[in-house]
PDB file of N, CA and C in Angstrom:
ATOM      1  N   UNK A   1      36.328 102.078  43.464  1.00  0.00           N
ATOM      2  CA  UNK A   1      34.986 101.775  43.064  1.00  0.00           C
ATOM      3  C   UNK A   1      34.158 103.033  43.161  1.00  0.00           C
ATOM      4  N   UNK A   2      33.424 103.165  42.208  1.00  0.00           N
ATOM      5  CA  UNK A   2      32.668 104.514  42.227  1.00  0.00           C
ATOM      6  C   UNK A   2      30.506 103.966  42.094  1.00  0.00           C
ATOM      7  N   UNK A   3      29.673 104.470  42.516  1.00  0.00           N
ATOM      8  CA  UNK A   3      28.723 103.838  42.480  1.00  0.00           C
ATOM      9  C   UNK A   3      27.822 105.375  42.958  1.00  0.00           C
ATOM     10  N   UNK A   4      26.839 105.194  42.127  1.00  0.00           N
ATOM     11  CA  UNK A   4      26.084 107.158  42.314  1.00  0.00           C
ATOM     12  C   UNK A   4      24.320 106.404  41.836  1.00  0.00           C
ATOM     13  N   UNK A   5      23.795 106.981  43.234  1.00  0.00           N
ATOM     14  CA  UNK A   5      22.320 106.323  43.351  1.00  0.00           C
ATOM     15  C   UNK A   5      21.146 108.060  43.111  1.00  0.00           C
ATOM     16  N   UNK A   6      20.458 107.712  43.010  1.00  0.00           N
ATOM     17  CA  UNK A   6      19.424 108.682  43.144  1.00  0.00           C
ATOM     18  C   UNK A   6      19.029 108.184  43.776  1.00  0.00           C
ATOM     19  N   UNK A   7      18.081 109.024  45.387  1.00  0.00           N
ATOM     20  CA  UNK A   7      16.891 108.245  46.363  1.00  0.00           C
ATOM     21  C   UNK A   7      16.039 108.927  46.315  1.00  0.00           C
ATOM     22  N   UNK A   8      14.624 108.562  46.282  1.00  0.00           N
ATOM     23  CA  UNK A   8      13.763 109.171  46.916  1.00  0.00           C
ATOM     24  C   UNK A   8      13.345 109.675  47.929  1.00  0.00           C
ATOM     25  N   UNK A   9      14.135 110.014  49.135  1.00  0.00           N
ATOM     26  CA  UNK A   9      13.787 110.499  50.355  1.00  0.00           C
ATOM     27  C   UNK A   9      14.693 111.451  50.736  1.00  0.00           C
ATOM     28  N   UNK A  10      14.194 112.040  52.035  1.00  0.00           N
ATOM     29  CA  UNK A  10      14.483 113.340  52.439  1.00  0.00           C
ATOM     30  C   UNK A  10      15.993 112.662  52.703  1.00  0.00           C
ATOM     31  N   UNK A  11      17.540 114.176  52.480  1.00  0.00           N
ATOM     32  CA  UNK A  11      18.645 114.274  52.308  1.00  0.00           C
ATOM     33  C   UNK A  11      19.306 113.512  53.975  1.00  0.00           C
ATOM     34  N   UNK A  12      18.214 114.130  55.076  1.00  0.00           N
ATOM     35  CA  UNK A  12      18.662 113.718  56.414  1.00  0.00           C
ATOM     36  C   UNK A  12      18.761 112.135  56.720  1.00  0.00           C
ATOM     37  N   UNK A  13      17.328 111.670  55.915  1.00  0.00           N
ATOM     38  CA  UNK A  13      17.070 110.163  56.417  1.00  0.00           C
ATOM     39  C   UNK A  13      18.652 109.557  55.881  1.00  0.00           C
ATOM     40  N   UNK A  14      18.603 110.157  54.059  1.00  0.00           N
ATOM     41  CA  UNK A  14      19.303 109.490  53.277  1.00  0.00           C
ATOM     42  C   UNK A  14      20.981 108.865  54.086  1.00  0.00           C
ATOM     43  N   UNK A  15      21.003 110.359  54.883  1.00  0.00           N
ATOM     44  CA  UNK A  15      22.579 110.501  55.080  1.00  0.00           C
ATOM     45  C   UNK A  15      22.800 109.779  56.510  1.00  0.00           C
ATOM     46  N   UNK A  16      21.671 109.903  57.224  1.00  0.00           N
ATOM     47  CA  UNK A  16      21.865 108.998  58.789  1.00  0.00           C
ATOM     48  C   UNK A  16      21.661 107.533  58.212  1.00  0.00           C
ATOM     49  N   UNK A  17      21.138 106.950  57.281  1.00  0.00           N
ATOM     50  CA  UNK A  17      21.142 105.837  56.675  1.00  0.00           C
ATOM     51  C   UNK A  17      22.822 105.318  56.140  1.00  0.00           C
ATOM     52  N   UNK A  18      22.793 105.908  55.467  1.00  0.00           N
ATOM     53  CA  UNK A  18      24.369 105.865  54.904  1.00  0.00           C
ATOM     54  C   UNK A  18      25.520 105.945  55.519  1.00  0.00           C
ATOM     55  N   UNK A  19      25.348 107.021  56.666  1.00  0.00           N
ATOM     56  CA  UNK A  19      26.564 106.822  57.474  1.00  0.00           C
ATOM     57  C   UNK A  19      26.895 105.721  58.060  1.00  0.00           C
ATOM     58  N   UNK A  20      25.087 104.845  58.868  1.00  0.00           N
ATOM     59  CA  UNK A  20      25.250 103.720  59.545  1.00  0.00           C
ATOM     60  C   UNK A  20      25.849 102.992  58.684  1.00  0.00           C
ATOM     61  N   UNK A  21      25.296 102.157  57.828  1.00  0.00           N
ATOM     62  CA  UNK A  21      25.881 101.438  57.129  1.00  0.00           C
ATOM     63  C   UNK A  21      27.524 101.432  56.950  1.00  0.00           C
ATOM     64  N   UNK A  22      27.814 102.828  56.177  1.00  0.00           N
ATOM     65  CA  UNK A  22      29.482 102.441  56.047  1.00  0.00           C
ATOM     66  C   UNK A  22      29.723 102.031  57.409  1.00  0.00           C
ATOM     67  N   UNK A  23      29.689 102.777  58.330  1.00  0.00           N
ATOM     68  CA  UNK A  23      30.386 102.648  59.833  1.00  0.00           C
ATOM     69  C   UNK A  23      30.464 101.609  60.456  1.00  0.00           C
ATOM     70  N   UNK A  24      28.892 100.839  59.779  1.00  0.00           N
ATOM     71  CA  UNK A  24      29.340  99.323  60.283  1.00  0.00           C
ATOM     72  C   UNK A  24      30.091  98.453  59.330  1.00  0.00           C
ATOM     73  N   UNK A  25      30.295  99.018  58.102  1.00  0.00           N
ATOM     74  CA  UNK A  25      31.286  98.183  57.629  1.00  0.00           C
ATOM     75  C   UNK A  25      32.862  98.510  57.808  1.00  0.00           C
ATOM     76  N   UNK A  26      33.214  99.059  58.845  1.00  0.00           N
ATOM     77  CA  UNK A  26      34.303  99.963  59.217  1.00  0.00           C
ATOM     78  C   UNK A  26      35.178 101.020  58.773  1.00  0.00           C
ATOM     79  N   UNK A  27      33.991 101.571  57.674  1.00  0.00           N
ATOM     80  CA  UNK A  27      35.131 102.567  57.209  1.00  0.00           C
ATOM     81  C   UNK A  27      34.731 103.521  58.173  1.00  0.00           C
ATOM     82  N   UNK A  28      35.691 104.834  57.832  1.00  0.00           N
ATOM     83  CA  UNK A  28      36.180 105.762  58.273  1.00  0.00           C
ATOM     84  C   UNK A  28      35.493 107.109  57.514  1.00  0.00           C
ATOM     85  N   UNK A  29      34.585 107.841  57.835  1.00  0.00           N
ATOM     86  CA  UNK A  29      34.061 108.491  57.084  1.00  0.00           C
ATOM     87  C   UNK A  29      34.879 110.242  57.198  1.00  0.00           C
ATOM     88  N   UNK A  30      35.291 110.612  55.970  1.00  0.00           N
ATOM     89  CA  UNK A  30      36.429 112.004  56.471  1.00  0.00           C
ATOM     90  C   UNK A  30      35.700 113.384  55.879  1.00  0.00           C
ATOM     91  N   UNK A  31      34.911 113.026  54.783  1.00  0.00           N
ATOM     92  CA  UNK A  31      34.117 113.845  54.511  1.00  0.00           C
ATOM     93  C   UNK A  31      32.777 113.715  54.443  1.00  0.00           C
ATOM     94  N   UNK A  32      31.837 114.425  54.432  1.00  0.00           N
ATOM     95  CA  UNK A  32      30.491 114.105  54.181  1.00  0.00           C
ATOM     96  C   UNK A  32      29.877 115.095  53.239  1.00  0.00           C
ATOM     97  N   UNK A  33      29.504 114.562  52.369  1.00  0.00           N
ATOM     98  CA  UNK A  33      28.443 116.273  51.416  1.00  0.00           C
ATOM     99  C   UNK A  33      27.366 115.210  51.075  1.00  0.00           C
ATOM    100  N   UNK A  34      26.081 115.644  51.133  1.00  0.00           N
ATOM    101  CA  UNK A  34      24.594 114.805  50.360  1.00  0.00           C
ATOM    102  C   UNK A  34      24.283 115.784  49.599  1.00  0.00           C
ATOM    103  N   UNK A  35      23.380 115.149  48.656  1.00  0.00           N
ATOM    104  CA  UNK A  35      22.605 116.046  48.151  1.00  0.00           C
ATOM    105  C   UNK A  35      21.206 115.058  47.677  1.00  0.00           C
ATOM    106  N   UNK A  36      20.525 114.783  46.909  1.00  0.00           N
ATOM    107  CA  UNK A  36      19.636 113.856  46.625  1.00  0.00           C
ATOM    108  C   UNK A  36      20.167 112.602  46.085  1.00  0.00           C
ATOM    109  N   UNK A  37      21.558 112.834  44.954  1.00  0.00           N
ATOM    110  CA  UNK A  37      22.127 111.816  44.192  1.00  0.00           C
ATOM    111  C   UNK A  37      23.466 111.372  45.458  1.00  0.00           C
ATOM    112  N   UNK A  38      23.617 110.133  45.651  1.00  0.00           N
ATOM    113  CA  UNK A  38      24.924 109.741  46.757  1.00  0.00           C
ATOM    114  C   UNK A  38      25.913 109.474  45.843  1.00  0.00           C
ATOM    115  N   UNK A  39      26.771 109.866  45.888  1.00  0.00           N
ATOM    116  CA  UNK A  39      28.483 109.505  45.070  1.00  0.00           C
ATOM    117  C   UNK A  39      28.699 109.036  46.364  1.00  0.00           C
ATOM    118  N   UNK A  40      29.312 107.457  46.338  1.00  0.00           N
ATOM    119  CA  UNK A  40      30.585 106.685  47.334  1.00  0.00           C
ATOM    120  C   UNK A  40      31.994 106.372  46.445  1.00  0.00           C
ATOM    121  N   UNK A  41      32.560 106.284  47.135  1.00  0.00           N
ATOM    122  CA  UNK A  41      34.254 106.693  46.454  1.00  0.00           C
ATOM    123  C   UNK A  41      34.881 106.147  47.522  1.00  0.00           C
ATOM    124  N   UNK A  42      34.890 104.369  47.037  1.00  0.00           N
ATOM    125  CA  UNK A  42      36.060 103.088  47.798  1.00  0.00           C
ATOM    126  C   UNK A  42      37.596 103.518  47.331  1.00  0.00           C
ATOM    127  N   UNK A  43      38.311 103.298  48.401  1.00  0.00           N
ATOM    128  CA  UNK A  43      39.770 103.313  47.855  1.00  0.00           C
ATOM    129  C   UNK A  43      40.397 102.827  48.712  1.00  0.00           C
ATOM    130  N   UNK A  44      41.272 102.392  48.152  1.00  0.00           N
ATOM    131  CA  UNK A  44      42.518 101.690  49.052  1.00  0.00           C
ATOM    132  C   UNK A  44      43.827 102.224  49.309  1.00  0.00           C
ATOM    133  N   UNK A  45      44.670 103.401  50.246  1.00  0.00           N
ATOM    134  CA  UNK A  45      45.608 103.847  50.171  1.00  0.00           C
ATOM    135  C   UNK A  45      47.142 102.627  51.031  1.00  0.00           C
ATOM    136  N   UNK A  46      46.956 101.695  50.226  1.00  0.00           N
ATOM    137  CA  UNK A  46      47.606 100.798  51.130  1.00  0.00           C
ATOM    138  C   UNK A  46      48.712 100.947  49.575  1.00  0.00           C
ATOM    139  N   UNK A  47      49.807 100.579  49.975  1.00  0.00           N
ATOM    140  CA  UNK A  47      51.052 100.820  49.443  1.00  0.00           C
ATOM    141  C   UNK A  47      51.832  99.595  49.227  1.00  0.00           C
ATOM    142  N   UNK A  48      51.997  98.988  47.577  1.00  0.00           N
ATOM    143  CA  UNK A  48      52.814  97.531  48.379  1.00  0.00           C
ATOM    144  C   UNK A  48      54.447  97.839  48.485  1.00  0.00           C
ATOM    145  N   UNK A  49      55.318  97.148  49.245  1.00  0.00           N
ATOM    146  CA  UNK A  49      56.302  97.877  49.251  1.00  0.00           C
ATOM    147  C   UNK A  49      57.000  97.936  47.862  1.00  0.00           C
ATOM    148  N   UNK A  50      56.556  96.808  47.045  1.00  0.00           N
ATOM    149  CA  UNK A  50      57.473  96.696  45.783  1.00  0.00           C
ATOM    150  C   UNK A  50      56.675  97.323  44.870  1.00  0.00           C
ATOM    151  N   UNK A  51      55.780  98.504  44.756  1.00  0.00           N
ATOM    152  CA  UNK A  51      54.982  98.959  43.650  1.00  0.00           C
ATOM    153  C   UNK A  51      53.238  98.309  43.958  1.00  0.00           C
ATOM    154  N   UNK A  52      52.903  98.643  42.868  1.00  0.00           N
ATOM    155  CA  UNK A  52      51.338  97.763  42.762  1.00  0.00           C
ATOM    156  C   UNK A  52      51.430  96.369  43.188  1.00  0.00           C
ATOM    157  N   UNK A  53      50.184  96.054  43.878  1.00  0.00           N
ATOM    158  CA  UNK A  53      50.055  94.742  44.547  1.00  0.00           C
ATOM    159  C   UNK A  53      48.689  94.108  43.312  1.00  0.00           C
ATOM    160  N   UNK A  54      49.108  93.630  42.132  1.00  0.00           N
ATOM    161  CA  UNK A  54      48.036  93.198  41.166  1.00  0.00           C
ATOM    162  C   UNK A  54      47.645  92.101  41.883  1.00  0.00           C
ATOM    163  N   UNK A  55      47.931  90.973  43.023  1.00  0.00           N
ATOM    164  CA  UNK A  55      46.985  89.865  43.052  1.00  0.00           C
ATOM    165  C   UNK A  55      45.913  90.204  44.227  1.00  0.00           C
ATOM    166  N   UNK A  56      46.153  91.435  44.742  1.00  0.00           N
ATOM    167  CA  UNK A  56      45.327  92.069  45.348  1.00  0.00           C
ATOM    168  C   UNK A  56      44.311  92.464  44.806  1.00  0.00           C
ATOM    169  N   UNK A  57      43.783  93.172  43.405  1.00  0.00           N
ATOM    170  CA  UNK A  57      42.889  93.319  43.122  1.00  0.00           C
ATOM    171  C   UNK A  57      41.880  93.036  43.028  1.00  0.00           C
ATOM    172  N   UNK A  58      41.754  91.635  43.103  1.00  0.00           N
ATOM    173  CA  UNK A  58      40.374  90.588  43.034  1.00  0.00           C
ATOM    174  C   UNK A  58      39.726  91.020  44.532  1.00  0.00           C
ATOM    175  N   UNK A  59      41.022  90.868  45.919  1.00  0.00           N
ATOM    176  CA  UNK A  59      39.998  91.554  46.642  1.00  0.00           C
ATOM    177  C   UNK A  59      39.426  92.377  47.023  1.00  0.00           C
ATOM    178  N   UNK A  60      40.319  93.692  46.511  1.00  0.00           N
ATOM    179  CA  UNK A  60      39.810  94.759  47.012  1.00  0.00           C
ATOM    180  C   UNK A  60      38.063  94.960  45.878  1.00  0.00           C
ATOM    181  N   UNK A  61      38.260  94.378  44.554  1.00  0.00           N
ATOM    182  CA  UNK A  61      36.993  94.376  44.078  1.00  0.00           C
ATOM    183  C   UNK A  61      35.797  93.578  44.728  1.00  0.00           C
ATOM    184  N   UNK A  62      36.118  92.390  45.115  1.00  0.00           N
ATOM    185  CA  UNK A  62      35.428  91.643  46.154  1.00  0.00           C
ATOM    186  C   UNK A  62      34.470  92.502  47.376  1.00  0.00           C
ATOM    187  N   UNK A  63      35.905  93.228  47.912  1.00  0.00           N
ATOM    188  CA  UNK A  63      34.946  93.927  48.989  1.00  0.00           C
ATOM    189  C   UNK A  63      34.442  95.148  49.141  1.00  0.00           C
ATOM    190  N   UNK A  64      34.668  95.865  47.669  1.00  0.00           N
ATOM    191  CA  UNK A  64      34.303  96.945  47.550  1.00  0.00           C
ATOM    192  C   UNK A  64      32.732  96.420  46.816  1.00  0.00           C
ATOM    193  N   UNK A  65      32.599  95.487  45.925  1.00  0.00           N
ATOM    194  CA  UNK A  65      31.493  95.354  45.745  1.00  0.00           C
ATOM    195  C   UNK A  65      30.310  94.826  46.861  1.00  0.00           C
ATOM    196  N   UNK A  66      31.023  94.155  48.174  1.00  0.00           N
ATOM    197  CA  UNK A  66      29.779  93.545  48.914  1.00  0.00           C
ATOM    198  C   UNK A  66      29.339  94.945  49.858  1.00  0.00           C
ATOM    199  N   UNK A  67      30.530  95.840  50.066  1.00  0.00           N
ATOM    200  CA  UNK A  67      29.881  97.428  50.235  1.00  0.00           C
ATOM    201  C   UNK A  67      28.700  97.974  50.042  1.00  0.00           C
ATOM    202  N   UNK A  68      29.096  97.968  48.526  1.00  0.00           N
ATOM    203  CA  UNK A  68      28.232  98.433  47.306  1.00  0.00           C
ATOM    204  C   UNK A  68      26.701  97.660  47.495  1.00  0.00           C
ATOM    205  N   UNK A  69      26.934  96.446  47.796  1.00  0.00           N
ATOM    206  CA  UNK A  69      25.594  95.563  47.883  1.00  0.00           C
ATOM    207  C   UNK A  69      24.992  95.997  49.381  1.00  0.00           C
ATOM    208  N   UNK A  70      25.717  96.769  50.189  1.00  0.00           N
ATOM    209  CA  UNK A  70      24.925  96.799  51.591  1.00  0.00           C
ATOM    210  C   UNK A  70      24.689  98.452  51.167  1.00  0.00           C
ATOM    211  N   UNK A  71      25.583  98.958  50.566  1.00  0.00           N
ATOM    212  CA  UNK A  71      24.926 100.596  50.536  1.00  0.00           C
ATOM    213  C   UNK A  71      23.706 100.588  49.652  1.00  0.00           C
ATOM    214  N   UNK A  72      23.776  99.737  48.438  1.00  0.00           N
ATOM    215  CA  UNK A  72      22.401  99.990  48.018  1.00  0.00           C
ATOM    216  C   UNK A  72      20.951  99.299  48.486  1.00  0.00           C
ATOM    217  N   UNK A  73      21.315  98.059  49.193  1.00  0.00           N
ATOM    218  CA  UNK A  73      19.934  97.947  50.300  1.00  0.00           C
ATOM    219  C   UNK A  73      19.904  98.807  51.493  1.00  0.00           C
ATOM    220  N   UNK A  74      21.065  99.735  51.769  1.00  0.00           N
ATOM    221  CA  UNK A  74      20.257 100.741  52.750  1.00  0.00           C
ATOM    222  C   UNK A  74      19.520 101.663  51.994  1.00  0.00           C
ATOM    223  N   UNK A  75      19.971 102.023  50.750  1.00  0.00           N
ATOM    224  CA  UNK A  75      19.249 103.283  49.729  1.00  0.00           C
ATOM    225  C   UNK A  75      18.018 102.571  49.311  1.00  0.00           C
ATOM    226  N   UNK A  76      18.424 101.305  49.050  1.00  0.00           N
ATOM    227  CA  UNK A  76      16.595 100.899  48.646  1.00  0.00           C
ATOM    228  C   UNK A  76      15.584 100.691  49.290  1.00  0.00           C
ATOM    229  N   UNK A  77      15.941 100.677  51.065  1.00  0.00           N
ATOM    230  CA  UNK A  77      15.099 100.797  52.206  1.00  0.00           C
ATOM    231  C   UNK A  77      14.178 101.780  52.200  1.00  0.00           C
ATOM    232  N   UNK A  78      14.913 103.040  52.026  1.00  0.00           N
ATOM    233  CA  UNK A  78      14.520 103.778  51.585  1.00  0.00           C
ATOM    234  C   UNK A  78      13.636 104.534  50.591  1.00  0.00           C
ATOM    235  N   UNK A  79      13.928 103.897  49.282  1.00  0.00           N
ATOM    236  CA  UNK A  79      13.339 103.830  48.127  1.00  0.00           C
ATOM    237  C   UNK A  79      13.659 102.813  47.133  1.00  0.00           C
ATOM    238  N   UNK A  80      12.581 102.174  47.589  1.00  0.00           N
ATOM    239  CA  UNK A  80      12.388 100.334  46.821  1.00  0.00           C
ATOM    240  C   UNK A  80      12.186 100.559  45.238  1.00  0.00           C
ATOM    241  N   UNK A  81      12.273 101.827  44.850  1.00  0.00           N
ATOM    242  CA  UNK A  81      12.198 102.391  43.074  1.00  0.00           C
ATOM    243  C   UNK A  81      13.350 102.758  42.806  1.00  0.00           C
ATOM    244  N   UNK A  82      14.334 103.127  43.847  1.00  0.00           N
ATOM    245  CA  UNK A  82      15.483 103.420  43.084  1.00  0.00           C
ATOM    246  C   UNK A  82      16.475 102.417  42.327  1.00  0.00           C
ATOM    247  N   UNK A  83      17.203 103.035  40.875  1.00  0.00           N
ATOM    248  CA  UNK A  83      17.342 102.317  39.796  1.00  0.00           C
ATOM    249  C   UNK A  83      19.220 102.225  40.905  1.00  0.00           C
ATOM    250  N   UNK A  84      19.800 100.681  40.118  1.00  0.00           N
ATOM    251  CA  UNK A  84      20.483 100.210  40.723  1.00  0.00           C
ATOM    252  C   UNK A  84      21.596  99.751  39.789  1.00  0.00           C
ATOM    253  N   UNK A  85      22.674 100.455  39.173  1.00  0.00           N
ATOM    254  CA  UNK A  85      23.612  99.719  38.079  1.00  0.00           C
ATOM    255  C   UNK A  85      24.739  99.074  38.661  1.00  0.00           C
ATOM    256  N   UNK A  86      25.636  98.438  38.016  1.00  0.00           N
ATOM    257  CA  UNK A  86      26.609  97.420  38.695  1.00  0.00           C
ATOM    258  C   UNK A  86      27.289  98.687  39.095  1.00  0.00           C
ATOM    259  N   UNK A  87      28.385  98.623  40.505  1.00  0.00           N
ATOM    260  CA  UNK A  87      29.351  99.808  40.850  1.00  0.00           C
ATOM    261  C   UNK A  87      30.445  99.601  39.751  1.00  0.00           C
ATOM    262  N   UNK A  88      31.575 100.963  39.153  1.00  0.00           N
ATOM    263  CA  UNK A  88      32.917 100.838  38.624  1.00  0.00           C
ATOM    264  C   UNK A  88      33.556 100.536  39.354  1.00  0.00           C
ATOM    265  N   UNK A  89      34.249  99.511  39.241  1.00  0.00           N
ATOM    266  CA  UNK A  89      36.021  99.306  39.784  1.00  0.00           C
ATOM    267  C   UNK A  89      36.652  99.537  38.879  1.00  0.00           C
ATOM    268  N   UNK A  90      38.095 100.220  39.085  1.00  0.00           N
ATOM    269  CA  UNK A  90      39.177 101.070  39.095  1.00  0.00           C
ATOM    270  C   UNK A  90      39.964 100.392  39.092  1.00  0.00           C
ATOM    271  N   UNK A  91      40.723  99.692  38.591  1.00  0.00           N
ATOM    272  CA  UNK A  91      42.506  99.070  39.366  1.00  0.00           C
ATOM    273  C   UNK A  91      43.324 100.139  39.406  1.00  0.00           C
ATOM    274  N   UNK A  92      43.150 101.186  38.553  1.00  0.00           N
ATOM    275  CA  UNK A  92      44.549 102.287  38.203  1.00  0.00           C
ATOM    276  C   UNK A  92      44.299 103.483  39.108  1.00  0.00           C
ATOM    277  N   UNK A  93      45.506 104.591  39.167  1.00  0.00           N
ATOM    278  CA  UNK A  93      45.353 105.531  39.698  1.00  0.00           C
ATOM    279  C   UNK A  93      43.921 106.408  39.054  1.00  0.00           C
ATOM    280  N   UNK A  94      43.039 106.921  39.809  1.00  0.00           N
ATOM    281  CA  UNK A  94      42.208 107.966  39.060  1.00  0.00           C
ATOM    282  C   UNK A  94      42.951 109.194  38.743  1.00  0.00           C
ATOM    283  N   UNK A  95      42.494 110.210  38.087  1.00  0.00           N
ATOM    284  CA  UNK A  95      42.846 111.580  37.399  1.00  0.00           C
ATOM    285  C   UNK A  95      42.056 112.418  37.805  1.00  0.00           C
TER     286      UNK A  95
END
């Protein structure tokens, strides 16, 4: 899932905002870069043993989107003007 916000506020608030959030949704944060615009980048490195796990997909879209719904009410806490489009989900390898 890919999802890229513009905020209105300073880069520090933006990013101590954002970290909380993922962290309470338990991810694992390995890199960090801000800048004014946030790129988040969901993925799943889980492996099925027999190849792709297709009936999996529904959830990993499931919970990559209710993510998506808590990262952008922390960004809109922030800035109640920022514009808000549905996130991409991915089923395939990216390039």
């Amino acid at each position: 899932m890919e999802l890229v916000r513009t905020v209105a506020a300073p880069v520090a608030t933006v990013r101590t905002a954002l970290t909380k959030t993922l962290r309470e949704h338990r991810f694992e944060l390995t890199g960090e870069a801000e800048s004014t615009t946030v790129a988040v980048h969901l993925f799943d490195r889980w492996r099925a043993p027999g190849g792709k796990a297709w009936g999996s997909n529904r959830t990993y879209a499931d919970l990559f989107t209710e993510v998506a719904q808590a990262v952008d009410a922390c960004l809109a806490s922030l800035d109640p003007t920022m514009l808000v489009s549905p996130p991409e989900f991915h089923s395939g390898p990216r390039r």
